[in-house]
N, C-alpha and C. Protein backbone atom coordinates (compact mmCIF):
# COMPACT_ATOMS: atom_id res chain seq x y z
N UNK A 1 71.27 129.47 129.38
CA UNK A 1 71.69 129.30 130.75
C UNK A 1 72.59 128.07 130.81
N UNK A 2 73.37 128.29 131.50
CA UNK A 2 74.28 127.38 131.71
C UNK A 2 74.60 127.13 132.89
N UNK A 3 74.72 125.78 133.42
CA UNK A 3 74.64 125.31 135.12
C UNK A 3 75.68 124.63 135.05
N UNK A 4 76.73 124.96 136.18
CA UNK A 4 77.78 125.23 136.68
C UNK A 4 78.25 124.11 137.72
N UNK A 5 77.50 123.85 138.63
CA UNK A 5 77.48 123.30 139.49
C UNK A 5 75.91 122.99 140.34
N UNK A 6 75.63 121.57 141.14
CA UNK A 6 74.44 121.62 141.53
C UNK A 6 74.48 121.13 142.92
N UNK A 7 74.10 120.81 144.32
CA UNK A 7 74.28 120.93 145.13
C UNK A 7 72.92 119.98 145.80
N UNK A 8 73.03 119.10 146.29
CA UNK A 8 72.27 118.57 147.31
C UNK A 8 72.55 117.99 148.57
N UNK A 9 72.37 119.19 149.74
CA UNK A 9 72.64 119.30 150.66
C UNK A 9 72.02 118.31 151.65
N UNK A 10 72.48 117.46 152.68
CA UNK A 10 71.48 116.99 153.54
C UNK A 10 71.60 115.44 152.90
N UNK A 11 72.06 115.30 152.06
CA UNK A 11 72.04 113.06 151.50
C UNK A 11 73.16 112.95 151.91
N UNK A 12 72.94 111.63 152.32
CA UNK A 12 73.42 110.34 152.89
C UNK A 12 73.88 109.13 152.18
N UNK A 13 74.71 108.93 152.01
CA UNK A 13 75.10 107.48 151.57
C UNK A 13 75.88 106.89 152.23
N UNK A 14 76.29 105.76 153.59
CA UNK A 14 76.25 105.02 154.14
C UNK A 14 76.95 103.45 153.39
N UNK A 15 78.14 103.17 153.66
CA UNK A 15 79.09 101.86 153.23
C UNK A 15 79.52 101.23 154.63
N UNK A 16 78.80 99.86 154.44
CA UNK A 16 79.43 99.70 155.58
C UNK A 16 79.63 97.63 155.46
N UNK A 17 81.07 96.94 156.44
CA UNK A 17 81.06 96.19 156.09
C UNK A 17 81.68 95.59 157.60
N UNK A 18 81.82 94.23 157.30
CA UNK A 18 82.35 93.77 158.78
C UNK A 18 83.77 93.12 158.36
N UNK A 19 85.10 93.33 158.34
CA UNK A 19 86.05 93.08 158.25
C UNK A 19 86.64 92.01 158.76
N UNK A 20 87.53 91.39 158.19
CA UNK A 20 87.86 90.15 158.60
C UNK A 20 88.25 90.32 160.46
N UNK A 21 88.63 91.02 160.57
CA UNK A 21 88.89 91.21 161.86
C UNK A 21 87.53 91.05 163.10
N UNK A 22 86.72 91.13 162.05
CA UNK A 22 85.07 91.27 163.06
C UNK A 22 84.87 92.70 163.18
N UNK A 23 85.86 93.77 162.95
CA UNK A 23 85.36 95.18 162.91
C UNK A 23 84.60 95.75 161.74
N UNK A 24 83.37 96.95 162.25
CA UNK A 24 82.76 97.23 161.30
C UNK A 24 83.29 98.43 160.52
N UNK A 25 83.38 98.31 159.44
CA UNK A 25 84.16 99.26 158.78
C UNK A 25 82.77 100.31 157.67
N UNK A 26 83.04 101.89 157.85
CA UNK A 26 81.99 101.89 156.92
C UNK A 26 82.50 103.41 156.39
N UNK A 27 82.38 103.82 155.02
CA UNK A 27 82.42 105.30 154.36
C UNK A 27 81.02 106.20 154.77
N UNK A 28 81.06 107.27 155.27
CA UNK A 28 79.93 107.73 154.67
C UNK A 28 80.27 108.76 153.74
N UNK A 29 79.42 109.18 152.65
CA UNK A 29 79.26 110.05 151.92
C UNK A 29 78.17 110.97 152.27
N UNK A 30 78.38 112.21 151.83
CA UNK A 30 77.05 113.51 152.42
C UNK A 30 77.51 114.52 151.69
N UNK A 31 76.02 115.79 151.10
CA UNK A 31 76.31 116.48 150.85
C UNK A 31 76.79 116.27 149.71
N UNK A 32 76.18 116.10 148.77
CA UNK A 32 76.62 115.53 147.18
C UNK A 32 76.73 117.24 146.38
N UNK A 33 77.80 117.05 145.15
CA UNK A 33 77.68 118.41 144.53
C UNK A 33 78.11 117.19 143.33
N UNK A 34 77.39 118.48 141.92
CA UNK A 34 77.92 117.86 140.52
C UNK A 34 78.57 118.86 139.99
N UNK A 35 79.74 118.98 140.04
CA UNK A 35 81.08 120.07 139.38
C UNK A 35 80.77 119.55 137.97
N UNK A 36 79.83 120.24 136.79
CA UNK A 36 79.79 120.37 135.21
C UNK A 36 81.13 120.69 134.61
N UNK A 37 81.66 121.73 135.30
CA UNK A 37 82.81 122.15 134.97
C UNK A 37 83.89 120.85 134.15
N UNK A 38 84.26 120.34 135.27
CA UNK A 38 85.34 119.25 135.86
C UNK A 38 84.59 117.79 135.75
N UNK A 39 83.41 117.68 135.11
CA UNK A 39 82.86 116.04 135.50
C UNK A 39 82.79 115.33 136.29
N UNK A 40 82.55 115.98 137.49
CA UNK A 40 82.64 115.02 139.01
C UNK A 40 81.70 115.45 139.71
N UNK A 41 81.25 114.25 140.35
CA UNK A 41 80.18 114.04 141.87
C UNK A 41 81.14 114.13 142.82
N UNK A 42 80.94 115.01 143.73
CA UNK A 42 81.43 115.59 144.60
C UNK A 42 80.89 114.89 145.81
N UNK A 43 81.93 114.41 147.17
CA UNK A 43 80.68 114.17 148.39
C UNK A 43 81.70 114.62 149.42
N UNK A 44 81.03 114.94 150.50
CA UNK A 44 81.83 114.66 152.05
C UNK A 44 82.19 113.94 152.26
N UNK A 45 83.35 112.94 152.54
CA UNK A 45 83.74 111.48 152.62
C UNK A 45 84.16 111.42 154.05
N UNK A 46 83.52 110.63 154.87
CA UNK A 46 84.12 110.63 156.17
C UNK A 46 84.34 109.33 156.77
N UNK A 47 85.04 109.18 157.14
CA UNK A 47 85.44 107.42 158.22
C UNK A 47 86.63 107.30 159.36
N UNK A 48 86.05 106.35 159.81
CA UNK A 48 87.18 106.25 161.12
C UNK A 48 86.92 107.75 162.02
N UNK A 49 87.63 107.78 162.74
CA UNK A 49 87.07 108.88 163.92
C UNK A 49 87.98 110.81 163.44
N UNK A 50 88.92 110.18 162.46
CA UNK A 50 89.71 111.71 161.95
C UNK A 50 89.73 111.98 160.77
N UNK A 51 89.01 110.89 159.91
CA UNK A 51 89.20 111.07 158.35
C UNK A 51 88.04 112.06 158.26
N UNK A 52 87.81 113.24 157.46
CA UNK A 52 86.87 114.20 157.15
C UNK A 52 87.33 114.30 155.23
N UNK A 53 86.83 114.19 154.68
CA UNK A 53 87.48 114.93 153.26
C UNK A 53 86.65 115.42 152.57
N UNK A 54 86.26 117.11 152.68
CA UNK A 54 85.17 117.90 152.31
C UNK A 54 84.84 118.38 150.68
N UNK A 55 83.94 117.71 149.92
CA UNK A 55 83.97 117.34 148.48
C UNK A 55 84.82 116.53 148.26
N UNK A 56 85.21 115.69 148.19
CA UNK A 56 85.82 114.95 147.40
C UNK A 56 85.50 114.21 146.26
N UNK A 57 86.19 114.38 145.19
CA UNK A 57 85.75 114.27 143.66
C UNK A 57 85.34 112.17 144.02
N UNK A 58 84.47 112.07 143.94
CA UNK A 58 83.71 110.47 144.04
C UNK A 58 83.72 109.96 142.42
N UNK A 59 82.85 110.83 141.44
CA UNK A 59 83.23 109.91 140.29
C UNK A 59 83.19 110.45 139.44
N UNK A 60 83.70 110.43 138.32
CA UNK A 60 83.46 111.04 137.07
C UNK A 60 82.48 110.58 136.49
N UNK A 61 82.32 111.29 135.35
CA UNK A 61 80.45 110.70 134.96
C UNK A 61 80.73 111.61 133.27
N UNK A 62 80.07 110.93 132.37
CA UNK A 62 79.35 110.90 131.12
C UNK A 62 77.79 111.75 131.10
N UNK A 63 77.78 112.90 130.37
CA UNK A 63 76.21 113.47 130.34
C UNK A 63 75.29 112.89 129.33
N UNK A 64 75.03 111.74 129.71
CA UNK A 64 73.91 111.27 128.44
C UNK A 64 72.59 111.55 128.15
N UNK A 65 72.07 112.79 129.08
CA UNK A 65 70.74 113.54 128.81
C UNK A 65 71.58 114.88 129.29
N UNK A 66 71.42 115.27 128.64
CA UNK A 66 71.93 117.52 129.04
C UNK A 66 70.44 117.94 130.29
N UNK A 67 71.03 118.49 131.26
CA UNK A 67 69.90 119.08 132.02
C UNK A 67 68.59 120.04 131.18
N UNK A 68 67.76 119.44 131.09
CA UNK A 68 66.17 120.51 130.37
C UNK A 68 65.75 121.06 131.69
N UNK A 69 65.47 121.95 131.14
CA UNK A 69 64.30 122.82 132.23
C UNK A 69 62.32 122.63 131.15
N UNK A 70 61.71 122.47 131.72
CA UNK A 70 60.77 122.53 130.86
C UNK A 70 59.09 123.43 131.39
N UNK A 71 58.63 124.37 130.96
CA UNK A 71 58.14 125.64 131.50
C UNK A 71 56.75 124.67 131.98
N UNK A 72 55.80 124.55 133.34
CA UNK A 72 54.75 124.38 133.43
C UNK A 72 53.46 125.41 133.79
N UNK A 73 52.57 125.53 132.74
CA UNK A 73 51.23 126.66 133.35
C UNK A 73 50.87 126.39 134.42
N UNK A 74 50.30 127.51 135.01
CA UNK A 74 50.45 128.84 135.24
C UNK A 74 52.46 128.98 135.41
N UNK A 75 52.63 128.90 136.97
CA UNK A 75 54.11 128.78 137.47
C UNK A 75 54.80 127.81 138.09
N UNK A 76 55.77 126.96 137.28
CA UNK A 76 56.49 125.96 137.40
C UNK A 76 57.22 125.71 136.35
N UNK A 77 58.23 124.79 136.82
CA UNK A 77 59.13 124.16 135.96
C UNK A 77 58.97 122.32 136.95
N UNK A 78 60.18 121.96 135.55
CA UNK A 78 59.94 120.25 135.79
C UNK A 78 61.57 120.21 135.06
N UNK A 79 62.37 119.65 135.79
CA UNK A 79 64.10 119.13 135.03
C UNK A 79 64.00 117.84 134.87
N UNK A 80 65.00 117.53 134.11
CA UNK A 80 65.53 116.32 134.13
C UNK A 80 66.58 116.37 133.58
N UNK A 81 68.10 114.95 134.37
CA UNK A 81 68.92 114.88 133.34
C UNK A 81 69.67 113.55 133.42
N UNK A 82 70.26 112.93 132.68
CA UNK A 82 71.03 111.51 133.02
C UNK A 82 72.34 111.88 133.18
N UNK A 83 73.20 111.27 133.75
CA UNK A 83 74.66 111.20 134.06
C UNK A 83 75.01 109.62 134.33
N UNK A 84 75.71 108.85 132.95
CA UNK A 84 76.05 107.59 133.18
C UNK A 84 77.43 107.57 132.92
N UNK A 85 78.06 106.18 133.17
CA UNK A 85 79.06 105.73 133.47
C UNK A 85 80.21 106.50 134.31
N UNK A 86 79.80 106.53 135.82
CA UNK A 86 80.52 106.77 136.97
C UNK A 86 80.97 105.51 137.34
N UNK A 87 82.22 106.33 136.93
CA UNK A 87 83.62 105.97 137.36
C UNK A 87 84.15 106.08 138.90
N UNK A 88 84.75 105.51 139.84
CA UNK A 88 85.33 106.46 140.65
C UNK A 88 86.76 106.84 140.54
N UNK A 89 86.88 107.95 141.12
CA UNK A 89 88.16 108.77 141.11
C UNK A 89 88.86 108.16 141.64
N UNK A 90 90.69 108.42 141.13
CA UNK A 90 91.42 107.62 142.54
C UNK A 90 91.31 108.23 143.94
N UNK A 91 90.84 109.51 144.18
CA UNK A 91 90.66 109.54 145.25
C UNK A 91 89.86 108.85 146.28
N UNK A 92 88.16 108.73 145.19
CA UNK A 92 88.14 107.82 145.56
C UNK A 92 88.03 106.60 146.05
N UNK A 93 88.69 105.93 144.71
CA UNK A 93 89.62 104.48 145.49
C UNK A 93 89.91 104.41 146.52
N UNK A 94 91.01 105.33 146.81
CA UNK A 94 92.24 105.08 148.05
C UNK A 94 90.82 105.63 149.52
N UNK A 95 89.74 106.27 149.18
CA UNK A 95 89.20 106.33 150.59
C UNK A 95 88.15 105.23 150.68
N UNK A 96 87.65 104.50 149.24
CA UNK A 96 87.38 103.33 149.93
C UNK A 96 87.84 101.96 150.20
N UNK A 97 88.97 102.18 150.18
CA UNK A 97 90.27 100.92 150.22
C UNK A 97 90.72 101.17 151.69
N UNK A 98 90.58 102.68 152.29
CA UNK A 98 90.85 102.85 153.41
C UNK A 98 90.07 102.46 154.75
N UNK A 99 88.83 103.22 154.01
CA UNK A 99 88.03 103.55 155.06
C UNK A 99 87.09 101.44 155.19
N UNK A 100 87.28 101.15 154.56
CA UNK A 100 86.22 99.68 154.47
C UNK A 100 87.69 98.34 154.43
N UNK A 101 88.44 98.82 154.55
CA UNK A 101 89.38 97.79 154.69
C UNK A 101 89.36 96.74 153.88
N UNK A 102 89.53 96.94 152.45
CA UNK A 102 89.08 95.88 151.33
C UNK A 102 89.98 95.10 151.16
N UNK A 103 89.89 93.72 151.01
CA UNK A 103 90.91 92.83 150.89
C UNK A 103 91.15 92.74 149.27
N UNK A 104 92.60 92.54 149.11
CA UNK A 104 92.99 92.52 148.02
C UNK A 104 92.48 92.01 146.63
N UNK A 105 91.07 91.23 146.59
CA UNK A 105 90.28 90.50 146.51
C UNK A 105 89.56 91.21 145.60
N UNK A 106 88.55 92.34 146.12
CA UNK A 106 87.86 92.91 145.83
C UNK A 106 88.31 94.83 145.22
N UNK A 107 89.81 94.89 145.50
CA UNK A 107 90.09 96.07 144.61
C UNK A 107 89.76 95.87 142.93
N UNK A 108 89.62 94.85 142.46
CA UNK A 108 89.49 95.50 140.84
C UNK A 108 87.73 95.42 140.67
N UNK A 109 86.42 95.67 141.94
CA UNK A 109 85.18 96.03 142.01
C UNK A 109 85.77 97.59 141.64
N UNK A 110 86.70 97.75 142.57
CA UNK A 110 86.32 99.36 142.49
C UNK A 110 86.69 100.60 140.96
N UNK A 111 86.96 99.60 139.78
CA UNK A 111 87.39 99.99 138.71
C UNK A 111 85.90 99.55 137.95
N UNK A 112 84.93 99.48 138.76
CA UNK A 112 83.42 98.85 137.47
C UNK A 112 82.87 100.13 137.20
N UNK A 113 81.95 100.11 136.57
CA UNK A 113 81.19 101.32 136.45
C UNK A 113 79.75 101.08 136.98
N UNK A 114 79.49 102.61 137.89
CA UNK A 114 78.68 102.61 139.06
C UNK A 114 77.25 103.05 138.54
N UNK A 115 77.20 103.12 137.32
CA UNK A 115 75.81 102.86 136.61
C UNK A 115 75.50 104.83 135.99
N UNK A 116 73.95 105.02 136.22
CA UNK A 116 73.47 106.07 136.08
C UNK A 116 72.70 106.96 137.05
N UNK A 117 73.00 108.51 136.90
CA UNK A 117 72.56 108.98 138.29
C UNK A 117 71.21 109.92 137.40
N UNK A 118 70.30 109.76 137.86
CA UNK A 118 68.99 109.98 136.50
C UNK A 118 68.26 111.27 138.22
N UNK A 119 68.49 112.41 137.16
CA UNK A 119 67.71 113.72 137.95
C UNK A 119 66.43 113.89 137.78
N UNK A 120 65.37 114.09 138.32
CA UNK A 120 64.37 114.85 138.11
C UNK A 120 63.95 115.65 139.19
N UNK A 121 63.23 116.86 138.88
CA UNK A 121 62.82 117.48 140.00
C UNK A 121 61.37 118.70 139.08
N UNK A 122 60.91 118.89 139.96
CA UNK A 122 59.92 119.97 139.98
C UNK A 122 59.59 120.98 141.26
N UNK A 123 58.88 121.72 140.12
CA UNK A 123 58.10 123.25 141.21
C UNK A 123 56.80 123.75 140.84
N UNK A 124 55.87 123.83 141.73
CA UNK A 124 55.02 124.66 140.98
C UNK A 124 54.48 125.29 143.05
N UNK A 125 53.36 126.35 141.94
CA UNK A 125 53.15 127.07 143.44
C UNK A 125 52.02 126.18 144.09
N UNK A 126 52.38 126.40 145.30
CA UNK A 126 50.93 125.83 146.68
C UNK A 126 49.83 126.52 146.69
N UNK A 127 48.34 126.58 146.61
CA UNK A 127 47.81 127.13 147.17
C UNK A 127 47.45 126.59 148.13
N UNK A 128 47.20 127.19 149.28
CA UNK A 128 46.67 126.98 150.63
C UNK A 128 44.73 127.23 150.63
């Protein structure tokens, strides 16, 4: 089996800062996807009152654990997987250079690397 793409619908990630001006400036991100394909974390990027940008490639990333599935008795499974050194895309850069109003100062933060995004999840059945 091979996984394609993964999808977590409903997160939030929230940037927010107070600009020299005294205005609050902030990105949100939502709606995260991981394109395997293409190496990118995918998010909703939204700011200011007209910016919308639906997936937008956020960072590239390194697979340093391959997704396992691993079988649990009776019925369940248990995943896990690592994804390190996210990068961000120039895209984006330019939406958080936009949207947070970064002073010239702090553009070469946005060239660091944004660490590791470490999966786990499980299933098994309920009884009631």
């Amino acid at each position: 089996m091979k996984i394609l793409l993964g999808r977590a619908k409903g997160t939030v990630m929230v940037y927010s800062r107070i600009a020299e001006d005294g205005s609050l400036k902030s990105l949100t991100l939502s709606n995260f996807s991981i394109d395997y394909v293409h190496q990118y974390v995918l998010a909703d990027a939204t700011y200011s009152k007209d910016k919308i940008n639906l997936q937008l490639p956020i960072f590239t990333f390194n697979i340093e654990k391959p997704l396992k599935f691993h079988y649990q008795f009776p019925i369940g499974f248990k995943s896990d997987e690592n994804l390190n050194h996210l990068y961000l895309t120039p895209q984006a850069k330019t939406a958080y250079k936009e949207a947070l109003a970064l002073p010239e100062t702090a553009i070469p933060l946005l060239d660091l690397d944004f660490g590791t995004l470490t999966q786990n999840s499980s299933s098994k059945i309920r009884f009631k």
